[in-house]
PDB file of N, CA and C in Angstrom:
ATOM      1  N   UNK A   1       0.846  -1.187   0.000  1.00  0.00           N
ATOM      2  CA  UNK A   1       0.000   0.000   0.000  1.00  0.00           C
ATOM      3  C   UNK A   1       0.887   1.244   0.000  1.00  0.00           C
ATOM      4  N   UNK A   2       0.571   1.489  -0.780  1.00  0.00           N
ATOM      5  CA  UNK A   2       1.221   3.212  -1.347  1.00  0.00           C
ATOM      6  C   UNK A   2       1.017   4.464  -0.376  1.00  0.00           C
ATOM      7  N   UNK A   3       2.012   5.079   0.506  1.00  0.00           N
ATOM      8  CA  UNK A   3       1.451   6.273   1.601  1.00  0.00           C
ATOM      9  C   UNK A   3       2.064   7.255   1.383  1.00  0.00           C
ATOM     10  N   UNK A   4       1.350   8.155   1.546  1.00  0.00           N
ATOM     11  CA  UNK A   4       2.611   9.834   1.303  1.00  0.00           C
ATOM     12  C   UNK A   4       1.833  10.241   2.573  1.00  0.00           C
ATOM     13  N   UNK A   5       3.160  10.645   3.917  1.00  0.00           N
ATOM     14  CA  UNK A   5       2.646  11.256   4.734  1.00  0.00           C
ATOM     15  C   UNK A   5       3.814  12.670   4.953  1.00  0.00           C
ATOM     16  N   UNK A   6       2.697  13.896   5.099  1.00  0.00           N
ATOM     17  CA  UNK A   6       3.683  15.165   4.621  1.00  0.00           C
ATOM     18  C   UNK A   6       3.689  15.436   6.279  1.00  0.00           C
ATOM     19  N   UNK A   7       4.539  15.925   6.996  1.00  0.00           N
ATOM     20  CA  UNK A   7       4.959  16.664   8.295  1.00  0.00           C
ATOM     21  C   UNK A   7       5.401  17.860   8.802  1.00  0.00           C
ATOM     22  N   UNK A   8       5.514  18.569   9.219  1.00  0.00           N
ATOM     23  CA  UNK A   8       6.109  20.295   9.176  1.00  0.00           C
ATOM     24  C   UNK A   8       5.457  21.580   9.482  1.00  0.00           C
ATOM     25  N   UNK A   9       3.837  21.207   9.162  1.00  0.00           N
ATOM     26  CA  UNK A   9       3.259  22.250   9.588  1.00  0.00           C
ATOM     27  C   UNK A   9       2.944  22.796  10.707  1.00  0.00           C
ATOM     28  N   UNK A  10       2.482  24.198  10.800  1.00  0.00           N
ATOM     29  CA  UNK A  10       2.047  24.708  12.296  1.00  0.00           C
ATOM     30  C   UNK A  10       1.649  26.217  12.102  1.00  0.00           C
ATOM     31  N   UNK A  11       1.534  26.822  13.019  1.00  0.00           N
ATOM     32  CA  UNK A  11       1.514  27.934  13.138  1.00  0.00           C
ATOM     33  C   UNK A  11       2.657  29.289  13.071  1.00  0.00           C
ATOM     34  N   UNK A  12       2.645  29.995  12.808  1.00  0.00           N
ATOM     35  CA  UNK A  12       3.603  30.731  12.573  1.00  0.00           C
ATOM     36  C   UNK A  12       3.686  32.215  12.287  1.00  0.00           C
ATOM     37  N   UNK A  13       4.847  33.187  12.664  1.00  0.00           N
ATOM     38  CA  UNK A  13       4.275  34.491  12.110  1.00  0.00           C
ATOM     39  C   UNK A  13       4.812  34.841  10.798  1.00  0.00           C
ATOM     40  N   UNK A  14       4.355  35.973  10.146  1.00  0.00           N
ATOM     41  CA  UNK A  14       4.888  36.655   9.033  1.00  0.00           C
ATOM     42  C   UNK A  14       6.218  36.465   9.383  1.00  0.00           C
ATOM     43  N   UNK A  15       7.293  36.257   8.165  1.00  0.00           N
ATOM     44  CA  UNK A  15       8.866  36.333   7.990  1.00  0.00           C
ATOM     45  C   UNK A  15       9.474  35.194   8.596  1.00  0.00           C
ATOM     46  N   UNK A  16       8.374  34.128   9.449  1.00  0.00           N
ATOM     47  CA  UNK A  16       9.202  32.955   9.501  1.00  0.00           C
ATOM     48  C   UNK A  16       9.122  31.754   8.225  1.00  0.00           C
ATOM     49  N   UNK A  17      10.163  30.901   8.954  1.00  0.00           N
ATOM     50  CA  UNK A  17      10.273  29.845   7.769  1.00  0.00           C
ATOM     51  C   UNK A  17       9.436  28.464   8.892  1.00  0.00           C
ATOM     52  N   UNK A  18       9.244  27.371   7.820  1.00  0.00           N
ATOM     53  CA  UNK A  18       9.126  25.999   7.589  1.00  0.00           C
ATOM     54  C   UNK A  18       9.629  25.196   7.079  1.00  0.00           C
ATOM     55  N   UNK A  19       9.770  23.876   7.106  1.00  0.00           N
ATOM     56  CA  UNK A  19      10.224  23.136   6.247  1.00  0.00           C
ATOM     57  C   UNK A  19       9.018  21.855   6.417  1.00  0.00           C
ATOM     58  N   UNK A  20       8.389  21.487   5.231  1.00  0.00           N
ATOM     59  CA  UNK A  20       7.905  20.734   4.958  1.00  0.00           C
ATOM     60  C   UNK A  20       8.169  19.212   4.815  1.00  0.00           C
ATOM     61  N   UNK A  21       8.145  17.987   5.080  1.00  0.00           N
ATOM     62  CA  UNK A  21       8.242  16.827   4.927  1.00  0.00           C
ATOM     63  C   UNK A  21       7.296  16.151   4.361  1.00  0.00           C
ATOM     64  N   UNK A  22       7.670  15.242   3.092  1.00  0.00           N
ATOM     65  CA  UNK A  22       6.644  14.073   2.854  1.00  0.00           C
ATOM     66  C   UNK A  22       7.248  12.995   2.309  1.00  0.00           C
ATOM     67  N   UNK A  23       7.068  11.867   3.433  1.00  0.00           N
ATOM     68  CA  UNK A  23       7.891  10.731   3.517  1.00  0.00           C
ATOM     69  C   UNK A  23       7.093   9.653   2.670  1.00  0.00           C
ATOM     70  N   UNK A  24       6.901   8.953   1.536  1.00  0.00           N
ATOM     71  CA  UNK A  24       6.352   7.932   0.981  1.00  0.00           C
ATOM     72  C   UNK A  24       6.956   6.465   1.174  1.00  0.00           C
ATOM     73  N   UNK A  25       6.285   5.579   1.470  1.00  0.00           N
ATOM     74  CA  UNK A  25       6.534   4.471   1.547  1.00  0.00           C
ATOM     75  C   UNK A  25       5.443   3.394   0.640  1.00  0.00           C
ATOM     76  N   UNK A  26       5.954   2.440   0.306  1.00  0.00           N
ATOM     77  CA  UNK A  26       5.329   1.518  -0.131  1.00  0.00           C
ATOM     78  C   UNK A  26       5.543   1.199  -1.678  1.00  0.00           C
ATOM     79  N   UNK A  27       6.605   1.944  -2.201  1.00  0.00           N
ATOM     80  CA  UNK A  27       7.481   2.388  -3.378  1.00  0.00           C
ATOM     81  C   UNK A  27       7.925   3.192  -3.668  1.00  0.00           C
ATOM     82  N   UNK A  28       9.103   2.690  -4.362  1.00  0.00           N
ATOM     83  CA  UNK A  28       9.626   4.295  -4.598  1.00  0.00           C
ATOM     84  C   UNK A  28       9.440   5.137  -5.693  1.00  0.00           C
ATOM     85  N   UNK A  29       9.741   6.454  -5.617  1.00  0.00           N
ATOM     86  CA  UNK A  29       9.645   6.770  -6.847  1.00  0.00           C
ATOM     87  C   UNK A  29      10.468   7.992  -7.410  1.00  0.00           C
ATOM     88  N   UNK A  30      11.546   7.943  -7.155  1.00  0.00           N
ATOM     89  CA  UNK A  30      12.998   8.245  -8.088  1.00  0.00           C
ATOM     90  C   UNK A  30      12.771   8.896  -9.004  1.00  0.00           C
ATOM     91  N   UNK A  31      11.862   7.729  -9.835  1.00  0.00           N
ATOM     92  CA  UNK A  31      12.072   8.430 -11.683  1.00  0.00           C
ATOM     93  C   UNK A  31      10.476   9.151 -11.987  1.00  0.00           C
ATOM     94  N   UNK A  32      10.292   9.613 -10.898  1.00  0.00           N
ATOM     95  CA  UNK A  32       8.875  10.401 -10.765  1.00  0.00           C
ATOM     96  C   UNK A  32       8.947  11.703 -10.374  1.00  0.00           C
ATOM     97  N   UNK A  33       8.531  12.688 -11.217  1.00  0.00           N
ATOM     98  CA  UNK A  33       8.276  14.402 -10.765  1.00  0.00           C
ATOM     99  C   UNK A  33       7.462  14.285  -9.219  1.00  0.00           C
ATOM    100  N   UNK A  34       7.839  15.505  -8.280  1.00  0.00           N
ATOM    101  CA  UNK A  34       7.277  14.825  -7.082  1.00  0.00           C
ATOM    102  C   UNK A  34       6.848  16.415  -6.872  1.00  0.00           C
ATOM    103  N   UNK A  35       5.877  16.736  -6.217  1.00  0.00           N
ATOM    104  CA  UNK A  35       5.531  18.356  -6.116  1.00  0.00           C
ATOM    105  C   UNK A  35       4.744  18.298  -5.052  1.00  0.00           C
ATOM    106  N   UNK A  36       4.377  19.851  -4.978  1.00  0.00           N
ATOM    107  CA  UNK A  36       3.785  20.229  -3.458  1.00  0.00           C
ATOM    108  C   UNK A  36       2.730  21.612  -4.254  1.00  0.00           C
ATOM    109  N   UNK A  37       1.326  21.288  -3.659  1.00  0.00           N
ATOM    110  CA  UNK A  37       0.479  21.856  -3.804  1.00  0.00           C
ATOM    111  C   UNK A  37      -0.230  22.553  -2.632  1.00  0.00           C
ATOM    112  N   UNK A  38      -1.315  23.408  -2.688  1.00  0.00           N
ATOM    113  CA  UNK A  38      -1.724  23.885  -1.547  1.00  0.00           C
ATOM    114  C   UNK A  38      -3.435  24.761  -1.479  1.00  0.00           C
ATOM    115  N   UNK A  39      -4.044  24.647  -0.375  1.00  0.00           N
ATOM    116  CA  UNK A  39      -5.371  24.667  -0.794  1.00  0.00           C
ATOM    117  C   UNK A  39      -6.144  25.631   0.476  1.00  0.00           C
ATOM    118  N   UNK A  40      -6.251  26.884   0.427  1.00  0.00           N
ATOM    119  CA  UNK A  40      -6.729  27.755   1.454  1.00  0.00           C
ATOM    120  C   UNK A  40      -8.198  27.403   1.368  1.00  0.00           C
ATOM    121  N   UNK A  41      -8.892  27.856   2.419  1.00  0.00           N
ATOM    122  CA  UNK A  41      -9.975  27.419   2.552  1.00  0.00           C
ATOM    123  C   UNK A  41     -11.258  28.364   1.441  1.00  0.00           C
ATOM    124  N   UNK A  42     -12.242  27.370   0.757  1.00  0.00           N
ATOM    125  CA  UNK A  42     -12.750  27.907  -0.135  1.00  0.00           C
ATOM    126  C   UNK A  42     -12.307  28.449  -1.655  1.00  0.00           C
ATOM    127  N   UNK A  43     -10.725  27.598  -1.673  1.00  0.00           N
ATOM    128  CA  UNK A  43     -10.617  28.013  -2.723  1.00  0.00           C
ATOM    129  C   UNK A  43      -9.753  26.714  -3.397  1.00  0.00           C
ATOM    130  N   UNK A  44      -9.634  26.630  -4.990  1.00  0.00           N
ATOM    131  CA  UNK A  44      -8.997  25.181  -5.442  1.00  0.00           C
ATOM    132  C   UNK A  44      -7.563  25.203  -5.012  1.00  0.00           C
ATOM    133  N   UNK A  45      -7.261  24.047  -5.027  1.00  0.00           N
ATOM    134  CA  UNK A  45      -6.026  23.310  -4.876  1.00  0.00           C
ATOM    135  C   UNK A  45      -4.955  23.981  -5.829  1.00  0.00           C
ATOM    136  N   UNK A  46      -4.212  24.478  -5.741  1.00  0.00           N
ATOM    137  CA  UNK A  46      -3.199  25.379  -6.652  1.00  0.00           C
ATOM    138  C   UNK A  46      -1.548  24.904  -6.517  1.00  0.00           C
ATOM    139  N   UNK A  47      -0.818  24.942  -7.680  1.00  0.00           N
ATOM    140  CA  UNK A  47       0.393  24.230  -7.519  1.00  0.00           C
ATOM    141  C   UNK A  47       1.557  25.351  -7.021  1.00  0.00           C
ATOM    142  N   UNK A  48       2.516  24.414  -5.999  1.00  0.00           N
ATOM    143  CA  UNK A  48       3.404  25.706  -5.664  1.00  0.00           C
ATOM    144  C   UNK A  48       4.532  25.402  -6.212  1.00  0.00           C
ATOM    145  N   UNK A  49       5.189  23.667  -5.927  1.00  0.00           N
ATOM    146  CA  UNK A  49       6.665  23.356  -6.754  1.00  0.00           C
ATOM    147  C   UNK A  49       6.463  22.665  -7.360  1.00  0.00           C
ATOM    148  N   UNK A  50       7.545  21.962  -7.897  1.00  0.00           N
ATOM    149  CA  UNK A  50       7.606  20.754  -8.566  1.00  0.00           C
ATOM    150  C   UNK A  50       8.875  20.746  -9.009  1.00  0.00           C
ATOM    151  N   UNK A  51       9.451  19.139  -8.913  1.00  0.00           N
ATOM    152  CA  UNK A  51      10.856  18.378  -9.228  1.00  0.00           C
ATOM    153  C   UNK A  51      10.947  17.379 -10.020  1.00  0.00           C
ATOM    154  N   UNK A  52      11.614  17.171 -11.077  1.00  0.00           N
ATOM    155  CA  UNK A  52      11.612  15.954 -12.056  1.00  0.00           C
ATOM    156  C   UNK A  52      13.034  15.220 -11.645  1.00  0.00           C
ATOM    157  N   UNK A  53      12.537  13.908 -11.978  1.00  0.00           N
ATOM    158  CA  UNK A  53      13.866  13.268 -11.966  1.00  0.00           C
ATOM    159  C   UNK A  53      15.174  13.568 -11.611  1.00  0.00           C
ATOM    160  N   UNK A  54      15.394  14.517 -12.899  1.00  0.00           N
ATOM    161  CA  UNK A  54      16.683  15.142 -12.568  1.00  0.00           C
ATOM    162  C   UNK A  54      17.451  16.168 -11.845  1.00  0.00           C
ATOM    163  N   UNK A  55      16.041  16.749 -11.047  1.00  0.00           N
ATOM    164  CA  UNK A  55      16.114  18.060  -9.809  1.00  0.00           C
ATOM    165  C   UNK A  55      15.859  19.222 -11.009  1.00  0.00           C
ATOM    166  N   UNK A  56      15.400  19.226 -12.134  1.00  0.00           N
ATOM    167  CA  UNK A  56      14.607  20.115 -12.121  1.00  0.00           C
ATOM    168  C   UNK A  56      13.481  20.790 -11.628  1.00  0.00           C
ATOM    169  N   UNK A  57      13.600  22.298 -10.948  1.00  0.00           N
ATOM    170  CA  UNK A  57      12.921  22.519 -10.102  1.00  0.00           C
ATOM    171  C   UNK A  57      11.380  23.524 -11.052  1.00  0.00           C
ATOM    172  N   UNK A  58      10.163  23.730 -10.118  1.00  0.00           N
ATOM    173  CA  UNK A  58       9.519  25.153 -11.046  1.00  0.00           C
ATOM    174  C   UNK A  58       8.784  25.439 -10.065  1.00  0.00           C
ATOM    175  N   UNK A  59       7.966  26.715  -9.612  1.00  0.00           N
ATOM    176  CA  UNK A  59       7.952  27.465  -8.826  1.00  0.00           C
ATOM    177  C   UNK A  59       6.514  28.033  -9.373  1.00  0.00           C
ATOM    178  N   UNK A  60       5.284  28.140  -8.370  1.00  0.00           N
ATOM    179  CA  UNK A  60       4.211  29.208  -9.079  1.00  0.00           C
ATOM    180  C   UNK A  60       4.759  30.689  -8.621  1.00  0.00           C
ATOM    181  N   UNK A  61       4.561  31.515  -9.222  1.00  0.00           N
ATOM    182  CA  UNK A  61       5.058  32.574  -9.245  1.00  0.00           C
ATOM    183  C   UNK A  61       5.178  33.466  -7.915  1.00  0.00           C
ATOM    184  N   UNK A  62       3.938  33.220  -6.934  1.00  0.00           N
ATOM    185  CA  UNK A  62       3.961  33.761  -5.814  1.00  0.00           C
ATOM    186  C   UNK A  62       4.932  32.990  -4.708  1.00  0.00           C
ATOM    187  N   UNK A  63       5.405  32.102  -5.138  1.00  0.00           N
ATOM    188  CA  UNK A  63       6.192  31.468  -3.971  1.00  0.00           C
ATOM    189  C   UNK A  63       7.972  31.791  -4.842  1.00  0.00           C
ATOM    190  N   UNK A  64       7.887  31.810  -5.605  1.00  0.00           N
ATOM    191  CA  UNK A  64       9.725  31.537  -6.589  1.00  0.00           C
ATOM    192  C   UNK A  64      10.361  32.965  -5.242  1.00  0.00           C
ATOM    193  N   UNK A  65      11.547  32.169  -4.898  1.00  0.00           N
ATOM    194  CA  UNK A  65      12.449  32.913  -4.135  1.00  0.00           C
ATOM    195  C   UNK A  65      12.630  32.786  -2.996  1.00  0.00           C
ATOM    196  N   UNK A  66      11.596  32.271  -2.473  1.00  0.00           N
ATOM    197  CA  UNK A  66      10.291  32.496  -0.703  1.00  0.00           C
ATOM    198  C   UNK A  66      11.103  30.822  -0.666  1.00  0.00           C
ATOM    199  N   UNK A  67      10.078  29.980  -1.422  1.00  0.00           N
ATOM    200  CA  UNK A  67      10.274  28.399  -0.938  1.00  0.00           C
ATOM    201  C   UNK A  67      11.073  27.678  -2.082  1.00  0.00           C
ATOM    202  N   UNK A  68      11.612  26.562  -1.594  1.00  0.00           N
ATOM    203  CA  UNK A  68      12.945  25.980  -2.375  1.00  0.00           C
ATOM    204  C   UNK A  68      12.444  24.040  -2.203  1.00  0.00           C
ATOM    205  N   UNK A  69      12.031  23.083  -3.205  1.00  0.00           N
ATOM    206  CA  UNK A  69      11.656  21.693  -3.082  1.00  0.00           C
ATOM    207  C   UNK A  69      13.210  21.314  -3.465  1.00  0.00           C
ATOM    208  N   UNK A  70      12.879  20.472  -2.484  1.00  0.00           N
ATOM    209  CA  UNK A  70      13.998  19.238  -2.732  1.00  0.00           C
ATOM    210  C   UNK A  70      13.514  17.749  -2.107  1.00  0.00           C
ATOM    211  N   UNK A  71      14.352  16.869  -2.833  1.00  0.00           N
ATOM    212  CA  UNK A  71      14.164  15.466  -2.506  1.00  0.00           C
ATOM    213  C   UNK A  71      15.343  14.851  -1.843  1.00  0.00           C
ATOM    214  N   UNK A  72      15.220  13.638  -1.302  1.00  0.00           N
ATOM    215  CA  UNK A  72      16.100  12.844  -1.080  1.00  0.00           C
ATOM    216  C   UNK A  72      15.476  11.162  -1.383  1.00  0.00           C
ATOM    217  N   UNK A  73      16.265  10.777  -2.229  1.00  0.00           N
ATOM    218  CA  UNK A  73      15.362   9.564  -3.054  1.00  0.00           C
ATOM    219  C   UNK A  73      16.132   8.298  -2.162  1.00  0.00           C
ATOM    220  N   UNK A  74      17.142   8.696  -1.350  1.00  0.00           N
ATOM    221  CA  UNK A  74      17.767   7.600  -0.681  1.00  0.00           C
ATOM    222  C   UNK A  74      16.648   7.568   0.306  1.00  0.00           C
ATOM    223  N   UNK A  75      15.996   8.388   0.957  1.00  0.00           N
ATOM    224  CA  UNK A  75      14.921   8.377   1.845  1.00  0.00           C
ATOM    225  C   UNK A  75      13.414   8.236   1.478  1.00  0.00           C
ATOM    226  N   UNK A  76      13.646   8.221   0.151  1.00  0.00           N
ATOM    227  CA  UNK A  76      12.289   8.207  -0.613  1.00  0.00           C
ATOM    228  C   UNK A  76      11.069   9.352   0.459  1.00  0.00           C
ATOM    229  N   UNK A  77      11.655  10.616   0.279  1.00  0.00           N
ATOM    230  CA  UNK A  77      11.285  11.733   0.765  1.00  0.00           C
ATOM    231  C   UNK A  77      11.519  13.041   0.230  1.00  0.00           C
ATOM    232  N   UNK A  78      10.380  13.750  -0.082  1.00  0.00           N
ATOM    233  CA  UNK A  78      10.715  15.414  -0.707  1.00  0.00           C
ATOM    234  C   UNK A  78      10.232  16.282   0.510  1.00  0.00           C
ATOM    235  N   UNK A  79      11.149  17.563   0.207  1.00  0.00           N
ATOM    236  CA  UNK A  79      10.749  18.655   1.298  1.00  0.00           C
ATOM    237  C   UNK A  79      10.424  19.554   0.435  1.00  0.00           C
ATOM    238  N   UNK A  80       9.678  20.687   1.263  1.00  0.00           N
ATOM    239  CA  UNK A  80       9.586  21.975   0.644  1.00  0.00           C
ATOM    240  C   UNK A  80       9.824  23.126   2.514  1.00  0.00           C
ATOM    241  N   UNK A  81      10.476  23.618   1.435  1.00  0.00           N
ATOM    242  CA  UNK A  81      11.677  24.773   2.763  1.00  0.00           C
ATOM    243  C   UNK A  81      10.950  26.145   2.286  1.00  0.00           C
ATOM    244  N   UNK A  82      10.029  26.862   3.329  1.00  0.00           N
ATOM    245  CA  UNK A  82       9.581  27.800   3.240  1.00  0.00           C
ATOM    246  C   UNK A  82      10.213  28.909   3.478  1.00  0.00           C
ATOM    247  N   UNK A  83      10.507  30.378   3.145  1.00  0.00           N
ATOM    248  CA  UNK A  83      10.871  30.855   3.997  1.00  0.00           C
ATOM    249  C   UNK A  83      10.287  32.264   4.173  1.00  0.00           C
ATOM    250  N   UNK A  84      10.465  33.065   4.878  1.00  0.00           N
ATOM    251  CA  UNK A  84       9.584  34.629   4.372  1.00  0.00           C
ATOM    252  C   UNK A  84       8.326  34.664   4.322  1.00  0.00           C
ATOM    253  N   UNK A  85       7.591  33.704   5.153  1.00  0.00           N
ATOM    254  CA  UNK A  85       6.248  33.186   4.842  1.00  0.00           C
ATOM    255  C   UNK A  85       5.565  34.759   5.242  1.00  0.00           C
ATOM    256  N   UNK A  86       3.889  34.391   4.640  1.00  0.00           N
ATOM    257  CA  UNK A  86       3.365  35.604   4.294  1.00  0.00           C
ATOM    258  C   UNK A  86       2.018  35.361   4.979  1.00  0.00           C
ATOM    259  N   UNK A  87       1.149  35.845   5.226  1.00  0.00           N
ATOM    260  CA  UNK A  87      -0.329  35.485   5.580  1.00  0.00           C
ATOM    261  C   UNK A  87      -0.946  34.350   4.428  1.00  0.00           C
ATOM    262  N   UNK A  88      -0.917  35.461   3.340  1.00  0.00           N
ATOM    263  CA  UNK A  88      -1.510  34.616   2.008  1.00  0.00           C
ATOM    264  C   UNK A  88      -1.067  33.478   1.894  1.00  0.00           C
ATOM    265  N   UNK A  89       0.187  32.415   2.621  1.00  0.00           N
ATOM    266  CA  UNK A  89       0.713  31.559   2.342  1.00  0.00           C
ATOM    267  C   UNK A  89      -0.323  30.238   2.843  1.00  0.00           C
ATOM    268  N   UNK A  90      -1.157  30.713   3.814  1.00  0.00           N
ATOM    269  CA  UNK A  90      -1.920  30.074   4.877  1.00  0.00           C
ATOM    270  C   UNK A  90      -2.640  29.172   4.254  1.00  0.00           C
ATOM    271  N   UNK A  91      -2.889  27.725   4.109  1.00  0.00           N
ATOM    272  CA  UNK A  91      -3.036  26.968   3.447  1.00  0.00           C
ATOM    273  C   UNK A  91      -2.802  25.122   4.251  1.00  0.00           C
ATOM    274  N   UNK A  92      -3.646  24.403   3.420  1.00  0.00           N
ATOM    275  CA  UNK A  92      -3.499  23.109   3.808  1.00  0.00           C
ATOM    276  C   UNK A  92      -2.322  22.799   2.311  1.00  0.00           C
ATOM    277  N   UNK A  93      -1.425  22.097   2.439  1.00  0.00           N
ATOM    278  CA  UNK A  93       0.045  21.830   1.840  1.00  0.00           C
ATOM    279  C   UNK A  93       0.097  20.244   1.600  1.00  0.00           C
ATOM    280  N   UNK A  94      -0.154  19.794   0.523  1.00  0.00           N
ATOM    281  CA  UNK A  94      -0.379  18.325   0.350  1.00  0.00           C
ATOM    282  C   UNK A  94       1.051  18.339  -0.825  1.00  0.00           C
ATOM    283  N   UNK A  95       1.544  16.915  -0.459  1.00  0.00           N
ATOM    284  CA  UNK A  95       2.288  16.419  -1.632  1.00  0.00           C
ATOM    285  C   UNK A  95       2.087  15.528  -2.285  1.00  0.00           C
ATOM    286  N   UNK A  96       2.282  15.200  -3.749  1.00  0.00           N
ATOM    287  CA  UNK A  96       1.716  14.509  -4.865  1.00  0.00           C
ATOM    288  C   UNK A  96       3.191  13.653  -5.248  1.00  0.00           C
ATOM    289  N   UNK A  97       2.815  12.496  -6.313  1.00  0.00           N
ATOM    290  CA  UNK A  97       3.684  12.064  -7.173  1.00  0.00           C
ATOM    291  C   UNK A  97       3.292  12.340  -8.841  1.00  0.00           C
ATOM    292  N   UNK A  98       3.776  13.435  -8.781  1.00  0.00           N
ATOM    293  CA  UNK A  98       3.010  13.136 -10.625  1.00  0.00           C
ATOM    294  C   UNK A  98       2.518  11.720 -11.498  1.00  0.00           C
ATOM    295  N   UNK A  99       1.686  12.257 -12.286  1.00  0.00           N
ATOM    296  CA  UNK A  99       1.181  11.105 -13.335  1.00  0.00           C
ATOM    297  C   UNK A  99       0.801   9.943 -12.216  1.00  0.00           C
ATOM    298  N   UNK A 100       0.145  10.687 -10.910  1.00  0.00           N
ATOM    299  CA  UNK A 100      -0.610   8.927 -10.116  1.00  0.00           C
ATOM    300  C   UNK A 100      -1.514   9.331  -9.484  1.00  0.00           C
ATOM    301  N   UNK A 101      -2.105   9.161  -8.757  1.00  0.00           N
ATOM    302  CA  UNK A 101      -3.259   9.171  -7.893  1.00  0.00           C
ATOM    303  C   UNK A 101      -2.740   9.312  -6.625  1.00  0.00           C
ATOM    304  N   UNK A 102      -1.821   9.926  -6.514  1.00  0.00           N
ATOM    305  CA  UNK A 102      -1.469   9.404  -4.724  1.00  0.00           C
ATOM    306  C   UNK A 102      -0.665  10.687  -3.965  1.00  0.00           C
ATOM    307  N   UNK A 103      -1.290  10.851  -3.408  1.00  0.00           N
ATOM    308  CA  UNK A 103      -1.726  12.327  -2.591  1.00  0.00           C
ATOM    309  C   UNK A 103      -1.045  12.405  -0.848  1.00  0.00           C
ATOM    310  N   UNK A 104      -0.521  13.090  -0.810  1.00  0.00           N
ATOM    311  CA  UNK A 104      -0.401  13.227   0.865  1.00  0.00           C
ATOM    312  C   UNK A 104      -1.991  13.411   1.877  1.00  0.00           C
ATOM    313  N   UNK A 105      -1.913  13.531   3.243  1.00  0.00           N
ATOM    314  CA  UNK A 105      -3.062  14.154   3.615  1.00  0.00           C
ATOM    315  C   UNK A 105      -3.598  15.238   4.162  1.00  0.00           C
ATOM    316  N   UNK A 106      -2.176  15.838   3.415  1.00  0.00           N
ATOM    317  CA  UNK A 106      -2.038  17.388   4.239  1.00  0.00           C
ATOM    318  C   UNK A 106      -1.724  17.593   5.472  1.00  0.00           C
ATOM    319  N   UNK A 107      -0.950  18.984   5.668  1.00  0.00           N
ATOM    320  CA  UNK A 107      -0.670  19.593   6.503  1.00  0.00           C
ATOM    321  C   UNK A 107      -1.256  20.906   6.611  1.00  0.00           C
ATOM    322  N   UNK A 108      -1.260  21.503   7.953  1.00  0.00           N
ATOM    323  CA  UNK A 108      -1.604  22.475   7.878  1.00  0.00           C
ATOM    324  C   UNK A 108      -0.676  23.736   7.916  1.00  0.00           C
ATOM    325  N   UNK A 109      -0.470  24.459   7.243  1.00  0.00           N
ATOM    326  CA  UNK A 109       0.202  25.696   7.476  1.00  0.00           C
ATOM    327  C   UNK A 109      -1.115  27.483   7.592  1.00  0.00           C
ATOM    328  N   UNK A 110      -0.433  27.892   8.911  1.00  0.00           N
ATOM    329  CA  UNK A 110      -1.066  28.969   9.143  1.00  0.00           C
ATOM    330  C   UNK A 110       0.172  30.415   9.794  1.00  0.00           C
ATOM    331  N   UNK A 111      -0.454  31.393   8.526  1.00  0.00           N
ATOM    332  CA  UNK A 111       0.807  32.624   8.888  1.00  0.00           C
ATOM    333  C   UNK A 111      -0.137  33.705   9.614  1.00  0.00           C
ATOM    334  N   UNK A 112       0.689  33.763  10.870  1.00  0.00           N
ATOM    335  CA  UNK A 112      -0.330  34.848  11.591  1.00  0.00           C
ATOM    336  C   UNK A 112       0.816  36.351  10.926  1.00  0.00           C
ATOM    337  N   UNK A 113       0.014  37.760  10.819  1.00  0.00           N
ATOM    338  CA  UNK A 113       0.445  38.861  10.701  1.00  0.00           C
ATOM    339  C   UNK A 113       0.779  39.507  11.632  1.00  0.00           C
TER     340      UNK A 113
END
């Protein structure tokens, strides 16, 4: 059975950082784009990173600079390293494996002002 469980979130003020965790087990997946999405309340699910294979990285525009994804495939685990966080950042933070069905179950991130 296939699990993505993401870890890291909490509360927090404007200008601090996070670092995100999402540890998958039950296969690996190396040769898989692995990304991090995020979903404030009442509004859709919107993409923030994403990593291919080869550590190519991409960024939605409101986060490029702020947060930085990385993996470690020996751990069969990706992070996302927040930093400079903002109110607007405030959001439930799920991680994906591209091209599958298989979803973290979120975390919560909340930026107080």
């Amino acid at each position: 059975q296939v699990q993505l469980v993401e870890s890291g979130g909490g509360l927090v003020q404007a200008g601090a950082s996070l670092r995100l965790s999402c540890a998958a087990s039950g296969r690996t997946f190396n040769a898989y784009s692995v990304g991090w999405f995020r979903q404030a309340p009442g509004r859709t699910r919107d993409f923030v990173a994403l990593m291919n294979p080869g550590g190519k990285t991409n960024y939605a525009k409101s986060v490029k600079g702020r947060f930085a994804i990385s993996r470690d495939n020996a751990k069969n685990t990706m992070y996302l390293q927040m930093n400079s966080l903002k109110p607007e950042d405030t959001a439930v933070y799920y991680c994906r494996v591209s091209g599958t069905d298989y979803w973290g179950q979120g975390t919560q991130v909340t930026v107080s002002s």
